[in-house]
N, C-alpha and C. Protein backbone atom coordinates (compact mmCIF):
# COMPACT_ATOMS: atom_id res chain seq x y z
N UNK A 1 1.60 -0.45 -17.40
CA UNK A 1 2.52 -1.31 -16.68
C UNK A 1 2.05 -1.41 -15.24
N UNK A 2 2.11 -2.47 -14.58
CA UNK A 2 0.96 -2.77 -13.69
C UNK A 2 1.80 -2.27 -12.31
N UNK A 3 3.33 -2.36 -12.24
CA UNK A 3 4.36 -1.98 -11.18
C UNK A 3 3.89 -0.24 -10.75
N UNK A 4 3.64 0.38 -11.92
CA UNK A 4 3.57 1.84 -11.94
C UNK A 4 2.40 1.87 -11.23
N UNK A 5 1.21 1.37 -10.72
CA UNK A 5 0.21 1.99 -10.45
C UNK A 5 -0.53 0.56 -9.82
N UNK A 6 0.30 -0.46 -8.71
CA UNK A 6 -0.29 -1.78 -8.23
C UNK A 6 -1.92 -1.50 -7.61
N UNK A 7 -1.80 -0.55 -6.96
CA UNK A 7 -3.45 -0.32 -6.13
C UNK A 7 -4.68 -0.47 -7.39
N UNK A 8 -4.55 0.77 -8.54
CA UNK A 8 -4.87 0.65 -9.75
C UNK A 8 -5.54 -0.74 -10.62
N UNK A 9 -4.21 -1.28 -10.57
CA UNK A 9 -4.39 -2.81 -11.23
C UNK A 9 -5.24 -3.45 -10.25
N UNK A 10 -4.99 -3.81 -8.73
CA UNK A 10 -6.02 -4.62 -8.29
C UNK A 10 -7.63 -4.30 -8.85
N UNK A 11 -7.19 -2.77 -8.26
CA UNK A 11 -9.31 -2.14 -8.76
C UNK A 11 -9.34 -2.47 -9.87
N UNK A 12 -8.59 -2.40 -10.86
CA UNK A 12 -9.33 -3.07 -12.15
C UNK A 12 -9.52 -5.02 -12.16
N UNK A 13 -8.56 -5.69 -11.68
CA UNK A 13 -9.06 -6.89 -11.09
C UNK A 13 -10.20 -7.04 -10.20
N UNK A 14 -10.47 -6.32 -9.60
CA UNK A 14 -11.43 -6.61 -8.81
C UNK A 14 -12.88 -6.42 -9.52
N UNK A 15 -12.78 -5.48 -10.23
CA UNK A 15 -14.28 -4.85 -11.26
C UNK A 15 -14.66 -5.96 -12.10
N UNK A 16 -13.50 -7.11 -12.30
CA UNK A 16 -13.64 -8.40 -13.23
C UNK A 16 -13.94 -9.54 -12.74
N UNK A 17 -13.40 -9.53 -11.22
CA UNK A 17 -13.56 -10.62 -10.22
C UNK A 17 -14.68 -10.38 -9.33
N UNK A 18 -15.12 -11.74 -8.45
CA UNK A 18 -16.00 -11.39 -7.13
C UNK A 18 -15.25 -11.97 -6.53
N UNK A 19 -14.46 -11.38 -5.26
CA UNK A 19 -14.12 -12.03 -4.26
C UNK A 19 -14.60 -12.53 -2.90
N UNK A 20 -14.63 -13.37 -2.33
CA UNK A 20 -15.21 -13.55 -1.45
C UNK A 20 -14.23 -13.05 0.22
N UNK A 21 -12.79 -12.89 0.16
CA UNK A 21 -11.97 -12.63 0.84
C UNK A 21 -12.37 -11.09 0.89
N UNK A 22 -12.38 -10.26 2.07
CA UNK A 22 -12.32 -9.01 2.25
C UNK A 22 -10.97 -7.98 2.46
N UNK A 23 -10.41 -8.77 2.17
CA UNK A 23 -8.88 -8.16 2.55
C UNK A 23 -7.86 -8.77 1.03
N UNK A 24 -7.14 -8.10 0.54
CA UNK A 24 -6.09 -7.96 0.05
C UNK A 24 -4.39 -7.71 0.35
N UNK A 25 -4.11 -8.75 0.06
CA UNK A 25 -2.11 -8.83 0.47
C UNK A 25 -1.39 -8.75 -0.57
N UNK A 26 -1.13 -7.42 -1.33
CA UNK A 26 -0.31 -7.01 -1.79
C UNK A 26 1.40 -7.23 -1.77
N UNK A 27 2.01 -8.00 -2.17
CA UNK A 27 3.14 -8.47 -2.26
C UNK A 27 4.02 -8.21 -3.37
N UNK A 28 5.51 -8.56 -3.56
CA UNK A 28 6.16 -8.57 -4.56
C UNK A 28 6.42 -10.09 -4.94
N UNK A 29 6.73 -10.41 -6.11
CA UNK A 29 6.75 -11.72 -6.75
C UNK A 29 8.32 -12.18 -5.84
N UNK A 30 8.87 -11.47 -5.20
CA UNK A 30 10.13 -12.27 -4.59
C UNK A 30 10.28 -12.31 -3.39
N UNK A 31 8.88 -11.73 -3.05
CA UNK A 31 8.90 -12.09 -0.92
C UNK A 31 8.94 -13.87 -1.06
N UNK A 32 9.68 -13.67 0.23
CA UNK A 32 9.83 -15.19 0.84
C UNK A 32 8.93 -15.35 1.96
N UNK A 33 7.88 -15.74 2.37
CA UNK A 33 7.21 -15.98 3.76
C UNK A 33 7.30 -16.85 4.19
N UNK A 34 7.87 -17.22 5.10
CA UNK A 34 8.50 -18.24 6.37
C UNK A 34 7.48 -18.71 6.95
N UNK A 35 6.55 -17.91 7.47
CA UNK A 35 5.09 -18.09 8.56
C UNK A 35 4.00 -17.29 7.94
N UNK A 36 2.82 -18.15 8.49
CA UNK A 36 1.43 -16.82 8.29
C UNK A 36 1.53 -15.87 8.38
N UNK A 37 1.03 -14.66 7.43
CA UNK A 37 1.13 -13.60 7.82
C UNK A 37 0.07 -13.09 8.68
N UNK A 38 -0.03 -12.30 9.74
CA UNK A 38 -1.28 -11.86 10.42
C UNK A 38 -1.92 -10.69 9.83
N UNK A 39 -3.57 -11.14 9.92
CA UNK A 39 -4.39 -9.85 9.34
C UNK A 39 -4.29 -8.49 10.44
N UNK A 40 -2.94 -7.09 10.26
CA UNK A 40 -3.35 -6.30 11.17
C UNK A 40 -3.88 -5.46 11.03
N UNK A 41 -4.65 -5.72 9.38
CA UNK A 41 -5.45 -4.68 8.91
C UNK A 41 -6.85 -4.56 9.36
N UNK A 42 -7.59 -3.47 9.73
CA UNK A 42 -9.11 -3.34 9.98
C UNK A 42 -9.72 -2.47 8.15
N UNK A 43 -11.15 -2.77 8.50
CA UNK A 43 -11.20 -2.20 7.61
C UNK A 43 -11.83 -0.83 7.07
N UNK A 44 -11.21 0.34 8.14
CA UNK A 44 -10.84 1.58 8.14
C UNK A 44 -9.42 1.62 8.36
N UNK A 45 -8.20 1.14 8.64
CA UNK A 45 -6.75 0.84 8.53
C UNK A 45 -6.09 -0.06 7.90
N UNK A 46 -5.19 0.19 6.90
CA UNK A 46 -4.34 -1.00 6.17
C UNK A 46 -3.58 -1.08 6.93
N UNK A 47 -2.96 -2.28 7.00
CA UNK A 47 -0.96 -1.90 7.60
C UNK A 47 -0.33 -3.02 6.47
N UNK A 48 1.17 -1.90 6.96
CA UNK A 48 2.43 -2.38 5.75
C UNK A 48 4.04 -2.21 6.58
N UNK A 49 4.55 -2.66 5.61
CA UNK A 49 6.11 -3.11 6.38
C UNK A 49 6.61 -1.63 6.26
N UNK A 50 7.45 -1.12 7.32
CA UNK A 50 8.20 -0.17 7.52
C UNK A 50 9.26 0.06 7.13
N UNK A 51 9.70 1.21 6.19
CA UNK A 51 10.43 1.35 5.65
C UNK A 51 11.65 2.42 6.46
N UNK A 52 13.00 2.49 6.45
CA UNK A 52 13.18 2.89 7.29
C UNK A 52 14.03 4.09 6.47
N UNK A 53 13.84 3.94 4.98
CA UNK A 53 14.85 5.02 4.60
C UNK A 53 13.61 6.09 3.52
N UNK A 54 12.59 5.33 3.70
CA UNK A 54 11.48 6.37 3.39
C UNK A 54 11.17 7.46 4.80
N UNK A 55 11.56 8.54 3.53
CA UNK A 55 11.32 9.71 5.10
C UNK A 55 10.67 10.81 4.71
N UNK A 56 9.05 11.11 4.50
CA UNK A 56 8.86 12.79 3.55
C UNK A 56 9.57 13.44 4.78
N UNK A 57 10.00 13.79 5.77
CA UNK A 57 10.50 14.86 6.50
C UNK A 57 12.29 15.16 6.32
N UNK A 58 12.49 13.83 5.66
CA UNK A 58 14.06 14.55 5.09
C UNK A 58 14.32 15.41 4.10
N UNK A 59 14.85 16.17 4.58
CA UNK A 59 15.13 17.53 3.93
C UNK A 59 15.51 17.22 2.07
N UNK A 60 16.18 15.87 2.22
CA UNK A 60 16.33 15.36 1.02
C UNK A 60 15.01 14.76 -0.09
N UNK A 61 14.44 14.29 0.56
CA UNK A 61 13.26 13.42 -0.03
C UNK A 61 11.55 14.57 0.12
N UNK A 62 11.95 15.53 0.93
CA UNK A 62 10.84 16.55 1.47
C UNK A 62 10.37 17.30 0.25
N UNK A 63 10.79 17.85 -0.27
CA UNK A 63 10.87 18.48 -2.24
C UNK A 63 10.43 17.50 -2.88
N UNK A 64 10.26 16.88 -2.52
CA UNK A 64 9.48 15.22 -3.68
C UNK A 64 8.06 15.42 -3.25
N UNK A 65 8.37 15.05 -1.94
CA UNK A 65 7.20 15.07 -1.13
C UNK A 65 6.39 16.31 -1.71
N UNK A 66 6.78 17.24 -1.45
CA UNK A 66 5.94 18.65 -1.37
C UNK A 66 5.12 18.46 -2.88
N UNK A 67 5.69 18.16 -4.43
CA UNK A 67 4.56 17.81 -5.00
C UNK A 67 3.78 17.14 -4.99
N UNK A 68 3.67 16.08 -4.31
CA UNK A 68 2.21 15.54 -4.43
C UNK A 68 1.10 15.48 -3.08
N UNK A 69 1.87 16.21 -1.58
CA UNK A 69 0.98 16.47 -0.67
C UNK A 69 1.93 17.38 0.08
N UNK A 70 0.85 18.22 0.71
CA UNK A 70 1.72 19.47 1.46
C UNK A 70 1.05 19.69 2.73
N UNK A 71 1.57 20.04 3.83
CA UNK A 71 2.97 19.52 4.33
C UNK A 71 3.09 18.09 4.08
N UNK A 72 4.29 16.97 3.52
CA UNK A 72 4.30 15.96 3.69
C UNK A 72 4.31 15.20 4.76
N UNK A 73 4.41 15.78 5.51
CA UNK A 73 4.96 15.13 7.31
C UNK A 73 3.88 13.53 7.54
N UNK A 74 2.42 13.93 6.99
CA UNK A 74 1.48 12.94 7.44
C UNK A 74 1.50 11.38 6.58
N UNK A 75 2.40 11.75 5.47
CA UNK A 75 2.80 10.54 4.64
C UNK A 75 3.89 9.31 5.22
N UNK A 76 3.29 8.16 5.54
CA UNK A 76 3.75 7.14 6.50
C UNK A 76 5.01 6.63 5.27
N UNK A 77 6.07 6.03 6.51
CA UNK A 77 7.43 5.49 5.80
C UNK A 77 7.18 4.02 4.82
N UNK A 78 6.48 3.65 4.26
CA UNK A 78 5.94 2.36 3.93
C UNK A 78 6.39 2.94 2.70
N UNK A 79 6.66 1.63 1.59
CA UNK A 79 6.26 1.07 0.29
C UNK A 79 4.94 1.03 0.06
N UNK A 80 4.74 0.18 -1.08
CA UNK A 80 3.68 -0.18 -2.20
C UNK A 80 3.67 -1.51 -1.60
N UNK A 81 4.56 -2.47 -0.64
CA UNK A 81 4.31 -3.53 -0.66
C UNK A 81 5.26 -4.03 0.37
N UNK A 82 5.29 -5.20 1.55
CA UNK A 82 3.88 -5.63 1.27
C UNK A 82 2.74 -4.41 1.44
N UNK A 83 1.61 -5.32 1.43
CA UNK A 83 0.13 -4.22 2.24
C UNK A 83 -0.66 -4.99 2.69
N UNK A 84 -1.39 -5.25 3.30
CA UNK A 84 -2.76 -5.54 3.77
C UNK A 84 -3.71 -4.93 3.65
N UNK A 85 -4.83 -4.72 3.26
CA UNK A 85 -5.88 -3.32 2.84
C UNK A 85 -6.86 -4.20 2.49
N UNK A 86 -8.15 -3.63 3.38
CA UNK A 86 -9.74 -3.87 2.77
C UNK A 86 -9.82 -3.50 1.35
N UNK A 87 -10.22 -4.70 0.47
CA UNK A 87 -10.99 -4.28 -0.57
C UNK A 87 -11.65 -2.98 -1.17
N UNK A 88 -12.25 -2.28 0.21
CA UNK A 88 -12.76 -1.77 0.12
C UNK A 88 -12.49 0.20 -0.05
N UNK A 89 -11.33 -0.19 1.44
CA UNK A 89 -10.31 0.95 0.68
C UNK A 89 -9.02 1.11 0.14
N UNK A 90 -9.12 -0.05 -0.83
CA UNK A 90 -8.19 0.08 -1.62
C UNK A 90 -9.30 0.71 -2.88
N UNK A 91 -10.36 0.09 -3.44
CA UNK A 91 -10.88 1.07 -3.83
C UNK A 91 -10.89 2.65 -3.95
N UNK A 92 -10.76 2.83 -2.62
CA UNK A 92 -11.32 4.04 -2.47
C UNK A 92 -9.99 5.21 -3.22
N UNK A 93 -8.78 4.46 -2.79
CA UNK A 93 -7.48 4.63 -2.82
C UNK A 93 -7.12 5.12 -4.34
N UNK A 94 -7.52 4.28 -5.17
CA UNK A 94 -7.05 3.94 -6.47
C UNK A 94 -8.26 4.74 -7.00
């Protein structure tokens, strides 16, 4: 299921495709975009929309956190989406 693991699915799109675009915009099928979006991704940095109720440092959500990276503290408040991300490390990612 492609929701469970989006970074995943691109790298396997991409192993099938050649793209000529170096950057990838990861979206959900029900964003609305009003205006261009700007590239503020480099490609050693992605950037993504801020989430404000993603928190690994809440005491609540911190025990989640702790299985899959420890200390969680360095895990940024973002979603899966949007994203902006080089091709290249999204690769690396997935």
């Amino acid at each position: 299921y492609v929701v469970l693991n989006r970074p995943n699915a691109f790298v396997q799109f991409l192993k099938k495709v050649r793209l000529r675009e170096e950057y990838i915009f990861m979206v959900e099928p029900d964003h609305l975009l009003l205006h261009p979006v700007p590239n503020w991704a480099t490609p050693t940095k992605p950037a993504a929309f801020p989430f404000f109720y993603i928190n690994a440092k809440d005491r609540k959500l911190g025990s989640v956190a702790y299985r899959f990276v420890s200390p969680p503290h360095p895990i940024d408040p973002i979603g899966n989406s949007p994203v902006l991300i080089h091709k290249d490390q999204l690769a690396k990612l997935a």
